[in-house]
C-alpha atoms as a PDB file:
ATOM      1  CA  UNK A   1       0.000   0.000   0.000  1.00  0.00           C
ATOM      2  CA  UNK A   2       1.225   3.107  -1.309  1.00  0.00           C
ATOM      3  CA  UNK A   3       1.011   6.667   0.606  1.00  0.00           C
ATOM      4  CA  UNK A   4      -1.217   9.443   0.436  1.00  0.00           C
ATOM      5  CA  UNK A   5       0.290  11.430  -2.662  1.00  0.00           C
ATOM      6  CA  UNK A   6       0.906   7.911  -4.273  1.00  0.00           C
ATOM      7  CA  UNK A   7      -2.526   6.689  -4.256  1.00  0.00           C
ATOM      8  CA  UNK A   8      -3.829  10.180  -5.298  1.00  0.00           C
ATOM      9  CA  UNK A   9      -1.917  10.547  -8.023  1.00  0.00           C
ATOM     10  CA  UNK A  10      -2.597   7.410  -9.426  1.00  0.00           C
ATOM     11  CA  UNK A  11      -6.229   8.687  -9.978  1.00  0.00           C
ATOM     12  CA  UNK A  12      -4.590  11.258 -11.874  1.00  0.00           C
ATOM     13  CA  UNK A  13      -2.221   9.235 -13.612  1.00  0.00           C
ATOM     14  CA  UNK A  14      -2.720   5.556 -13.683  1.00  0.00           C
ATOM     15  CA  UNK A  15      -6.780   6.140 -13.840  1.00  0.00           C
ATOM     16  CA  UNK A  16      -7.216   9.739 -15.466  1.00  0.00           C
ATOM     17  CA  UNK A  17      -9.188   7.919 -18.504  1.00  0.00           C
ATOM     18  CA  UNK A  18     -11.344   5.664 -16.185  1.00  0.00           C
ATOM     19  CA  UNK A  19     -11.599   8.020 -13.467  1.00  0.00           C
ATOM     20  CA  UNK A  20     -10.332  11.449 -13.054  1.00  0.00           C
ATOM     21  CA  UNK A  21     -12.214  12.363 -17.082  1.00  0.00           C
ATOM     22  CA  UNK A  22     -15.734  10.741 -16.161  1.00  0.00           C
ATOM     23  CA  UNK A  23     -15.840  12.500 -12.590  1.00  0.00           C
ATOM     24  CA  UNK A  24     -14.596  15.834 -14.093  1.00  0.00           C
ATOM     25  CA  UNK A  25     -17.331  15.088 -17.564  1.00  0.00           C
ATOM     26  CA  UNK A  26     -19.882  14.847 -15.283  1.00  0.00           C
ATOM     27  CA  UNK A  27     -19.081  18.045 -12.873  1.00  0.00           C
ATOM     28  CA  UNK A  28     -18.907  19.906 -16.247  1.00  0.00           C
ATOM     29  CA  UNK A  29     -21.905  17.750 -17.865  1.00  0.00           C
ATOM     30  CA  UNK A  30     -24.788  18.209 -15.219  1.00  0.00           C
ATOM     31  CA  UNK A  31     -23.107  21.551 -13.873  1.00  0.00           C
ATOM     32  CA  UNK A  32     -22.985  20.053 -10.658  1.00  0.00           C
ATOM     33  CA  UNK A  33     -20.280  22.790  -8.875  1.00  0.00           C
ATOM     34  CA  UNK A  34     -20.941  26.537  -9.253  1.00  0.00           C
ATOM     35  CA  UNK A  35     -18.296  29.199  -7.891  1.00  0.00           C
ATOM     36  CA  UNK A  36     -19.050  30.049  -4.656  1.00  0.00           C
ATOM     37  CA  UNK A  37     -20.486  26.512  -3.532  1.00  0.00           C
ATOM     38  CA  UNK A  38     -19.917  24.935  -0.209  1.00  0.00           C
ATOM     39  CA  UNK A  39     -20.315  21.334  -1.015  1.00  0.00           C
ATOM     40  CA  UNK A  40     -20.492  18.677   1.904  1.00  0.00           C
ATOM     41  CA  UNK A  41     -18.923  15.146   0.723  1.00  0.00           C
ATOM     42  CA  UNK A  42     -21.164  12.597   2.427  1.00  0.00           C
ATOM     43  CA  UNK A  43     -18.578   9.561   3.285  1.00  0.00           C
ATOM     44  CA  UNK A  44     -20.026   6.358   4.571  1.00  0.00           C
ATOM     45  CA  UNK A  45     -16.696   4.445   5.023  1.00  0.00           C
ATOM     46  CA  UNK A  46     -17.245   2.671   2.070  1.00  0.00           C
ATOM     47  CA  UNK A  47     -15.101   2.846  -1.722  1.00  0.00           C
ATOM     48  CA  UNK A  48     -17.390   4.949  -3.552  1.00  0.00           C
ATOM     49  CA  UNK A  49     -17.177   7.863  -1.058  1.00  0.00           C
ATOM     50  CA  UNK A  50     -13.912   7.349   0.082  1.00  0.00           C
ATOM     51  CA  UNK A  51     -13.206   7.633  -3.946  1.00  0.00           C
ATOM     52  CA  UNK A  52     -15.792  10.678  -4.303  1.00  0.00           C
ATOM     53  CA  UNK A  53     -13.838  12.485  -1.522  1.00  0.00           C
ATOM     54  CA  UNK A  54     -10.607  12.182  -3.078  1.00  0.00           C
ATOM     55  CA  UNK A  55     -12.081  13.930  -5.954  1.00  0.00           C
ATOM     56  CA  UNK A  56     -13.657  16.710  -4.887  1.00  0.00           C
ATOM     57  CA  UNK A  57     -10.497  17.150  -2.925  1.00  0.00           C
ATOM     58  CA  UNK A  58      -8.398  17.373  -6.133  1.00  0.00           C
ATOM     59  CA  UNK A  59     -10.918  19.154  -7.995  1.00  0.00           C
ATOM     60  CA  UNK A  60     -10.903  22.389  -5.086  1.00  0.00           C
ATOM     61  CA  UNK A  61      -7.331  22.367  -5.639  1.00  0.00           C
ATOM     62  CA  UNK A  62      -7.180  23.184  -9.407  1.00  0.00           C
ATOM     63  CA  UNK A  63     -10.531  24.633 -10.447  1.00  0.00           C
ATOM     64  CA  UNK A  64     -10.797  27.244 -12.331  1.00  0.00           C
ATOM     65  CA  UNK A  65     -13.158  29.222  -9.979  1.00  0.00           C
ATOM     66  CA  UNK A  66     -13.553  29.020  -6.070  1.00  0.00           C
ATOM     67  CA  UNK A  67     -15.805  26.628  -4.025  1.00  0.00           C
ATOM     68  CA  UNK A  68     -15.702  25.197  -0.839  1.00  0.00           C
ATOM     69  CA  UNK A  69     -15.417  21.650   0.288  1.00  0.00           C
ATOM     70  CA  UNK A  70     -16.508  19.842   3.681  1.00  0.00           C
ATOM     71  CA  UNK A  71     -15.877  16.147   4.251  1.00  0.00           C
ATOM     72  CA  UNK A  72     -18.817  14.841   6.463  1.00  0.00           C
ATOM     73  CA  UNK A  73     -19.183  11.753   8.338  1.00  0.00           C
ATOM     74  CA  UNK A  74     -22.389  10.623   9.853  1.00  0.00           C
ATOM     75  CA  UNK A  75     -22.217   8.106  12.792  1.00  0.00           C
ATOM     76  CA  UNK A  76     -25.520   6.274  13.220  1.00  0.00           C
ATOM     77  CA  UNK A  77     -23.917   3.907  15.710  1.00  0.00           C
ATOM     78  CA  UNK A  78     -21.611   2.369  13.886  1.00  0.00           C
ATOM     79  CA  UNK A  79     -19.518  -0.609  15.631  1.00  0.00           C
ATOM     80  CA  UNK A  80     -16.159   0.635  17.190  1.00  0.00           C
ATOM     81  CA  UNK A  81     -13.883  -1.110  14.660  1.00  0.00           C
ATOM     82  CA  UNK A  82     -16.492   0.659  11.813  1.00  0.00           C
ATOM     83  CA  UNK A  83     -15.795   3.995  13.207  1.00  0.00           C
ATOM     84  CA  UNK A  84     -11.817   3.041  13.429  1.00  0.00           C
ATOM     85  CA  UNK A  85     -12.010   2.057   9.949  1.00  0.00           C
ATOM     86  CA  UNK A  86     -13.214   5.213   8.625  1.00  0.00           C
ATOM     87  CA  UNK A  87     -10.774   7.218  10.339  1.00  0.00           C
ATOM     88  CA  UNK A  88      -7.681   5.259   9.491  1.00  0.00           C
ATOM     89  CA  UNK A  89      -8.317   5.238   5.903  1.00  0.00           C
ATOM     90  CA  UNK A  90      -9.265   9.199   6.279  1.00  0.00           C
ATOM     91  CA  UNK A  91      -6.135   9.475   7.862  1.00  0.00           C
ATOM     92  CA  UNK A  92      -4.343   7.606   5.229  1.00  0.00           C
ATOM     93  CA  UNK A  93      -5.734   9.480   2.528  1.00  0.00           C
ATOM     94  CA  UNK A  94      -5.468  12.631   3.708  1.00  0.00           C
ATOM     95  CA  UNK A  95      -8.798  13.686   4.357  1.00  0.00           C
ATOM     96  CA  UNK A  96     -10.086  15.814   6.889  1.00  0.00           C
ATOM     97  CA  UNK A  97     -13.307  14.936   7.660  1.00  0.00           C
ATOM     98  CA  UNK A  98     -15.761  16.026  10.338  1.00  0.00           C
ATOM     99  CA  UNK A  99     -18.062  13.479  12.056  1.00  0.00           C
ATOM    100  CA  UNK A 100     -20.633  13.795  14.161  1.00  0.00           C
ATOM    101  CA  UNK A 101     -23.150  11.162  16.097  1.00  0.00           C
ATOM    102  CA  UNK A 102     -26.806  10.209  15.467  1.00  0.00           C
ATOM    103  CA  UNK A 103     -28.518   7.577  17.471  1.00  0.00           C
ATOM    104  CA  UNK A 104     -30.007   6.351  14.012  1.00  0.00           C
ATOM    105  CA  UNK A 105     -29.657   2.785  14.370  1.00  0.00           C
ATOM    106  CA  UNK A 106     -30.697   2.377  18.362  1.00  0.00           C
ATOM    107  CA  UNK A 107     -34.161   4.178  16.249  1.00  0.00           C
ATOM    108  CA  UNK A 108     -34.584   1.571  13.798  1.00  0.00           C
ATOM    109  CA  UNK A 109     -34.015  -1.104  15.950  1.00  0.00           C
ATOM    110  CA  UNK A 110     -37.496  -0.866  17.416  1.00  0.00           C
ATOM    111  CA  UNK A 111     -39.146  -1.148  14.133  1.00  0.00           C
ATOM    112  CA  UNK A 112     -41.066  -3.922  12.425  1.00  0.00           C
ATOM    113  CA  UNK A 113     -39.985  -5.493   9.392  1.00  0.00           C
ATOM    114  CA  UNK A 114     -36.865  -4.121   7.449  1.00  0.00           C
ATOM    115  CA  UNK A 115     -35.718  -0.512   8.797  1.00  0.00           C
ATOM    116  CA  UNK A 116     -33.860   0.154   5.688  1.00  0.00           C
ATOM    117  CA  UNK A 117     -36.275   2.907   4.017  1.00  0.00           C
ATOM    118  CA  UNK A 118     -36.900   4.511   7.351  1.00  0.00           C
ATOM    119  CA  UNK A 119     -32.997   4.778   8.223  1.00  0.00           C
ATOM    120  CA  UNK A 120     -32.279   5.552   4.114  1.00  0.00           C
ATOM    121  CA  UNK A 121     -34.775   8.682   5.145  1.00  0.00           C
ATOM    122  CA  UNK A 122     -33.036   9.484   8.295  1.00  0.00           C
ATOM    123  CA  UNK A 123     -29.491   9.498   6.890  1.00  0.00           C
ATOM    124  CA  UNK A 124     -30.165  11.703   4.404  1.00  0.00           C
ATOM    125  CA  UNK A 125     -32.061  14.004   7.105  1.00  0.00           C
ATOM    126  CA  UNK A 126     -29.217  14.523   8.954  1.00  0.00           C
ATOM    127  CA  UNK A 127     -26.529  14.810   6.249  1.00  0.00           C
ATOM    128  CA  UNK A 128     -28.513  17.594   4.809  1.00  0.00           C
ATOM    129  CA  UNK A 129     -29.454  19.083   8.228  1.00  0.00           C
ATOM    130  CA  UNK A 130     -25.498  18.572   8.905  1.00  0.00           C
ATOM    131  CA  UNK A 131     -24.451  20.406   6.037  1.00  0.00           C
ATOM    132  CA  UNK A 132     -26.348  23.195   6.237  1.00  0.00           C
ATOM    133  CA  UNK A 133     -25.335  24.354   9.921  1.00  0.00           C
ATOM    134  CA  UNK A 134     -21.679  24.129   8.253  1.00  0.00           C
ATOM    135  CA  UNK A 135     -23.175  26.923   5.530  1.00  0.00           C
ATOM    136  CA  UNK A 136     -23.069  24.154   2.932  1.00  0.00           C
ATOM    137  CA  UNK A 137     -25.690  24.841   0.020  1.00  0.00           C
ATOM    138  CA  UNK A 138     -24.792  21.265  -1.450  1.00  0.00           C
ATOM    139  CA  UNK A 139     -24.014  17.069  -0.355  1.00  0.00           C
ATOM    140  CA  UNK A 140     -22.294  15.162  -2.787  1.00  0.00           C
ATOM    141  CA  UNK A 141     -23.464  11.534  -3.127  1.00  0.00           C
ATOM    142  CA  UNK A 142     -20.796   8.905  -4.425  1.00  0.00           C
ATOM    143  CA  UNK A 143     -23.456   6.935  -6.470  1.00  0.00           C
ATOM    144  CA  UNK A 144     -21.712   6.164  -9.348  1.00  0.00           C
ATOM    145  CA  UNK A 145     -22.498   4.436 -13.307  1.00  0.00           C
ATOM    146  CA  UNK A 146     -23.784   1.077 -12.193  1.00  0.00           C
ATOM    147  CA  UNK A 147     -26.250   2.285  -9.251  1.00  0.00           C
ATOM    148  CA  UNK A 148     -27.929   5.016 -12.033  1.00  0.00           C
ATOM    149  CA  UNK A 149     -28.200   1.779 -14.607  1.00  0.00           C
ATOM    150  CA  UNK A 150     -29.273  -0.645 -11.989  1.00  0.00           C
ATOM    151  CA  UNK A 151     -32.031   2.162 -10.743  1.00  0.00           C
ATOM    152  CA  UNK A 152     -33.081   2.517 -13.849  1.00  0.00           C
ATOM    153  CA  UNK A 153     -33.796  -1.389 -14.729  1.00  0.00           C
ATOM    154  CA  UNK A 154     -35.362  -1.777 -10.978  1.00  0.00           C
ATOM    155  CA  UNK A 155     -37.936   0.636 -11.160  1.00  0.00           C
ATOM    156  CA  UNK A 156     -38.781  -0.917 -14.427  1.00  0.00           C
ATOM    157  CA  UNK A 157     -38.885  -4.556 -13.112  1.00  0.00           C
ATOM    158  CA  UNK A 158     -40.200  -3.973  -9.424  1.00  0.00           C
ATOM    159  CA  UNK A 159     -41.631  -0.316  -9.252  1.00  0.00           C
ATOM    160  CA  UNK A 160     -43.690  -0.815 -12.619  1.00  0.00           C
ATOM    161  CA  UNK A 161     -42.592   3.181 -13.405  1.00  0.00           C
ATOM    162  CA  UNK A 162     -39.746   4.143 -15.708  1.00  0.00           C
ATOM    163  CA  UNK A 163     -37.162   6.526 -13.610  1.00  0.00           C
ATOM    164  CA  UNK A 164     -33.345   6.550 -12.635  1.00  0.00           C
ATOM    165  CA  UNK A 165     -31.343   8.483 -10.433  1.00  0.00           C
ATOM    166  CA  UNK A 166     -30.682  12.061 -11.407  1.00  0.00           C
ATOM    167  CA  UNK A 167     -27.549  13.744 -11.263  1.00  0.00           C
ATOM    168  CA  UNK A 168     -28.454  16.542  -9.301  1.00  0.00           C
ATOM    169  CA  UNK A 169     -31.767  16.899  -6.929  1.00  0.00           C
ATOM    170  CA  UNK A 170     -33.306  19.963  -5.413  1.00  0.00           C
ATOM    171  CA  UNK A 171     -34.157  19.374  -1.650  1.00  0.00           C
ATOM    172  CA  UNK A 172     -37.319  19.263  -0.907  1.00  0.00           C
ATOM    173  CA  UNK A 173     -37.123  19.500   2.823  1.00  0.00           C
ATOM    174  CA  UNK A 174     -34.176  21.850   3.030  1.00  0.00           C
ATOM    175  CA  UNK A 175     -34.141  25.155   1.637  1.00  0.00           C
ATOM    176  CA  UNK A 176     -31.458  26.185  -0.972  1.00  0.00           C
ATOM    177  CA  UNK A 177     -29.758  23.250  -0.620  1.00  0.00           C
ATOM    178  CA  UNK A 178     -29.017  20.552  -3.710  1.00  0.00           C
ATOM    179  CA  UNK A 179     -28.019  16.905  -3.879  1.00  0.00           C
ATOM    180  CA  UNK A 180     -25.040  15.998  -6.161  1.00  0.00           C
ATOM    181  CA  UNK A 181     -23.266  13.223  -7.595  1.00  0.00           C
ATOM    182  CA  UNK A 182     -20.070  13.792  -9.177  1.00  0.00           C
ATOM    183  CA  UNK A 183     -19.360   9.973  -9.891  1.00  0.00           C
ATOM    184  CA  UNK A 184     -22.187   9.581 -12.043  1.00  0.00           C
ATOM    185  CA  UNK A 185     -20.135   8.339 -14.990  1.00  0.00           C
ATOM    186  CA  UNK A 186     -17.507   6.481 -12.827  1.00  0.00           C
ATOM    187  CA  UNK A 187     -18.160   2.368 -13.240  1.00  0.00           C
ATOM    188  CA  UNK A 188     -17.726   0.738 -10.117  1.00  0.00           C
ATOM    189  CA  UNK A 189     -15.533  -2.320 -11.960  1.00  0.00           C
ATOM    190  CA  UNK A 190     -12.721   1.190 -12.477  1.00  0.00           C
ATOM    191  CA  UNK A 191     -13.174   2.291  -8.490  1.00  0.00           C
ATOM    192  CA  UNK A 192     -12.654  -1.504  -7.534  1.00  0.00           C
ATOM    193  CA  UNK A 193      -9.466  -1.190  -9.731  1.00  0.00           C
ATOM    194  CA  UNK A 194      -8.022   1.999  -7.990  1.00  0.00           C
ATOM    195  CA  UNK A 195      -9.148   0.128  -4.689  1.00  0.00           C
ATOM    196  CA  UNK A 196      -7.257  -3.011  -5.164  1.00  0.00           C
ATOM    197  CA  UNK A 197      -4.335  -1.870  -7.204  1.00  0.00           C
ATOM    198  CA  UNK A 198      -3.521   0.361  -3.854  1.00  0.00           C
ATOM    199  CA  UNK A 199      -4.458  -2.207  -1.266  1.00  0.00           C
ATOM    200  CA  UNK A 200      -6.686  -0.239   0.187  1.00  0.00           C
ATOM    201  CA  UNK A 201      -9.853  -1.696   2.215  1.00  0.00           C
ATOM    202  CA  UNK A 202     -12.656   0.001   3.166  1.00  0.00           C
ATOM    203  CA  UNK A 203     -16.203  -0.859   5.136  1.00  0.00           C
ATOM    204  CA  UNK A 204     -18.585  -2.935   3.126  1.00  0.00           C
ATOM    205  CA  UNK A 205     -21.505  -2.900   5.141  1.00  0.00           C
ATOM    206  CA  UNK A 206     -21.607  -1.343   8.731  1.00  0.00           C
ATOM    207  CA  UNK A 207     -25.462  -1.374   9.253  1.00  0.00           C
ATOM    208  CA  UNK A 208     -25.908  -3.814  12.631  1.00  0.00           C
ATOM    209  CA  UNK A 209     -28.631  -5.562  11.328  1.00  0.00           C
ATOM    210  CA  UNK A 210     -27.145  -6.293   7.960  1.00  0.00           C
ATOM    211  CA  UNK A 211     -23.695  -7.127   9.183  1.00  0.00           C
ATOM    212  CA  UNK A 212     -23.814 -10.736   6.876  1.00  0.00           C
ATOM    213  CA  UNK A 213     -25.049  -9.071   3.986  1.00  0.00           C
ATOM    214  CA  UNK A 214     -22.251 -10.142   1.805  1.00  0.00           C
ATOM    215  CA  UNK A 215     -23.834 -13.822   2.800  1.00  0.00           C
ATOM    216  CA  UNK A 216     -27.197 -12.887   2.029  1.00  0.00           C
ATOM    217  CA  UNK A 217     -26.436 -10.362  -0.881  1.00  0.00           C
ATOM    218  CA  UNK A 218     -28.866 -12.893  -2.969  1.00  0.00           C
ATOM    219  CA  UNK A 219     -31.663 -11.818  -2.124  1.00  0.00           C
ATOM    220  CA  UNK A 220     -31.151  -8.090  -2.406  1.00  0.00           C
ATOM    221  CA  UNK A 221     -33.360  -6.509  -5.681  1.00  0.00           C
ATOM    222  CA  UNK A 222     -30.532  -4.387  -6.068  1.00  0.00           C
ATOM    223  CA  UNK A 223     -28.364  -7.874  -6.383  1.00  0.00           C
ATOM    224  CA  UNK A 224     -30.348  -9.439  -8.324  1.00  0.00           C
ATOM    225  CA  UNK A 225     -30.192  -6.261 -11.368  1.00  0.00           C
ATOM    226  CA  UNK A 226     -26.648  -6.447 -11.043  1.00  0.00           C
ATOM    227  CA  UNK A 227     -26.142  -9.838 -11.805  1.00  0.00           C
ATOM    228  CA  UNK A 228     -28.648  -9.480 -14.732  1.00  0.00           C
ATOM    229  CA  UNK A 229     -27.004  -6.532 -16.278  1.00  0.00           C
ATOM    230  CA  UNK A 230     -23.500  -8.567 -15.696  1.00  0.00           C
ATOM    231  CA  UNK A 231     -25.050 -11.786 -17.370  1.00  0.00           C
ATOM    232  CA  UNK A 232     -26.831  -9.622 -20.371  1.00  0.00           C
ATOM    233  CA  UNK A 233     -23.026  -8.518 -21.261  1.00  0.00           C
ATOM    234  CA  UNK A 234     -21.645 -11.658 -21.718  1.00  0.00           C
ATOM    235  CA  UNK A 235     -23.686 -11.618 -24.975  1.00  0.00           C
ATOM    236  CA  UNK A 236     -24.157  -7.492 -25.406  1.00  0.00           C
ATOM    237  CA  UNK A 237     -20.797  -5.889 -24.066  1.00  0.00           C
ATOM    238  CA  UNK A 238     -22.705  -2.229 -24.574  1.00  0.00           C
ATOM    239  CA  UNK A 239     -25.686  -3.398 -22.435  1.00  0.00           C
ATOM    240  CA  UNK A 240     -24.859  -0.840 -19.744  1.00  0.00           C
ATOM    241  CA  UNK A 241     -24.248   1.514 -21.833  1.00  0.00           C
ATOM    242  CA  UNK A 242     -27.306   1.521 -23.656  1.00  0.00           C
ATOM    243  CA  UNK A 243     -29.337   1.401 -20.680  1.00  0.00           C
ATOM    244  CA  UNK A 244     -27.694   4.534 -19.753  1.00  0.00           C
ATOM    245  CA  UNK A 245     -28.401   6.559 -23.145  1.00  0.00           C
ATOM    246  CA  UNK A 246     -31.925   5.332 -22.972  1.00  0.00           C
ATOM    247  CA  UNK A 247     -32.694   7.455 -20.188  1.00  0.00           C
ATOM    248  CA  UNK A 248     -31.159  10.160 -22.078  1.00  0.00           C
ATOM    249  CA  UNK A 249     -33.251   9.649 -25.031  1.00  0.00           C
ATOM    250  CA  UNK A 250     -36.759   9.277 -24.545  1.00  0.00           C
ATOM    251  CA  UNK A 251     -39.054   9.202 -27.056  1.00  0.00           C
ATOM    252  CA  UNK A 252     -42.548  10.719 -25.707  1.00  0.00           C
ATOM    253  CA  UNK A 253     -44.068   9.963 -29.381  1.00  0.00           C
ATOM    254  CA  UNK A 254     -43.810   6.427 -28.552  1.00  0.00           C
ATOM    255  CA  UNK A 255     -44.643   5.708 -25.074  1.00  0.00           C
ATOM    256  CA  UNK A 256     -48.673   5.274 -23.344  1.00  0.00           C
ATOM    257  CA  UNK A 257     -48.303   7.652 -20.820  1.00  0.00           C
ATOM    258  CA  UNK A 258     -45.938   9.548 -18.677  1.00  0.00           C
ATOM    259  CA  UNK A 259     -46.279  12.144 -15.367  1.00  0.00           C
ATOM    260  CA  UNK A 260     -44.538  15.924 -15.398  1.00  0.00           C
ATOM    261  CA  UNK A 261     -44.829  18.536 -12.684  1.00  0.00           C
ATOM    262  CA  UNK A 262     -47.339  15.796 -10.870  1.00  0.00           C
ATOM    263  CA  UNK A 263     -49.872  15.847 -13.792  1.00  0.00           C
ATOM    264  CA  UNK A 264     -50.692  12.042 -15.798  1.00  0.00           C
ATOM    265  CA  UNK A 265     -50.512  12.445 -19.386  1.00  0.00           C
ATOM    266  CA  UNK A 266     -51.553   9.946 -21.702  1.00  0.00           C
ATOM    267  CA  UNK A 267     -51.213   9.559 -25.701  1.00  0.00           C
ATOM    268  CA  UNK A 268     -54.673   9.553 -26.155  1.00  0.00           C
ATOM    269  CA  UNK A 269     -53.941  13.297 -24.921  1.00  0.00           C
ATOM    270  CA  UNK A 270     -53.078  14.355 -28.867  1.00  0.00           C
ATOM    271  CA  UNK A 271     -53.070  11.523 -30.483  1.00  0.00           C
ATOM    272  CA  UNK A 272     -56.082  12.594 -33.098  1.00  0.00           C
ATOM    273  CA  UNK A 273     -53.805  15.450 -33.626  1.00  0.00           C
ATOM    274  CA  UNK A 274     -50.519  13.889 -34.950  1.00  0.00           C
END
């Protein structure tokens, strides 16, 4: 395992064409960073955010225009050695981040069922909450390629609506504030890359009541998309991609119905008019 300025630079270097040029397209793309922004990296522990972090890091140091850049942790009660995880590697990488405590998980524990949506809700609560006391008008997200392609197939196959993850989200709860994710191009299979090729190793899954989830990963929807997408480009190496200009390129002449701005629209709307 390489030091700090070793494993940044290979971003720069060893992964500028898999990396560094996605995350910087899709700044530049979705015009995710304005001058003047005070944008709160949300980091989990995990690669993606770790990753993210590193990013926005190298980005603040040679943009062309000023912004501002917080690195936020959110406990929700993560186990000791979780916690110690996410510092060392913070350490390691050189990133000073802030974290601060939320009883999150003793909350969920008390529920019924699966907690995940409730705590999913919570989270982002706080991290926006968070943010904004630190005069942040932004959280970046380290969603990256896979998650928008794999949201895009699930809401097809178990929401029954067509939708994906956006780039960038308004707040609905919080005032001025925005929702960003700057490894929107980024494919997971190039993060795992930088991850292993610098022996780094990062939290997987800290939640306390899905601590075996790499056992039971099966029967996760999200799982299951994954390994559909994965066995659909064995025969169709674009697969991804195509899924990913589709939602760029929707064709309203040729679909039954859609909503915008909360209103149902249907084709029978104009269709004795075309």
């Amino acid at each position: 395992m390489g030091g700090s300025e070793e494993i940044e630079s290979c971003i720069f270097k060893k992964y500028r064409r898999k990396i560094w040029i996605p995350f910087l397209t899709a700044v530049k793309k979705y015009q995710l960073i304005q001058p003047g922004d005070r944008v709160a990296v949300c980091i989990s522990g995990g690669k993606d955010s770790m990753l993210t972090a590193k990013c926005m890091q190298h980005l603040q140091k040679y943009s062309d225009f000023p912004f501002e850049v917080e690195y936020l942790v959110m406990d929700p009660g993560y186990k000791k050695e979780n916690r110690q995880k996410i510092e060392a590697n913070a350490a390691l990488l050189n990133l000073p981040i802030r974290i601060f405590n939320t009883r999150i998980y003793d909350v969920v524990s008390h529920m019924d069922g699966s907690p995940c949506y409730l705590c999913a809700r919570m989270r982002r609560g706080f991290l926006y909450k968070h943010a904004q006391q630190l005069g942040c008008n932004k959280i970046a997200l380290g969603h990256h390629f896979d998650d928008v392609i794999e949201t895009a197939l699930m809401s097809m196959l178990y929401g029954a609506e067509i939708k994906t993850m956006m780039p960038k989200l308004h707040s609905k709860n919080y005032h001025g504030m925005e929702l960003i994710r700057p490894m929107y191009l980024v494919h997971e299979a190039d993060i795992i890359r930088w991850r292993d090729s610098n022996g780094l190793s990062f939290i997987r899954c800290a939640c306390r009541f899905t601590e075996n989830c790499e056992l039971n990963k099966g029967s996760s929807k999200r799982q299951e998309t994954k390994e559909l997408i994965a066995q659909l480009r064995k025969t169709n190496p674009g697969v991804d991609q195509n899924i990913f200009h589709s939602i760029h390129n929707v064709n309203l002449d040729l679909v039954l119905g859609y909503r915008s701005g909360g209103k149902k629209h249907s084709f029978l709307d104009d269709y004795q008019n075309r």
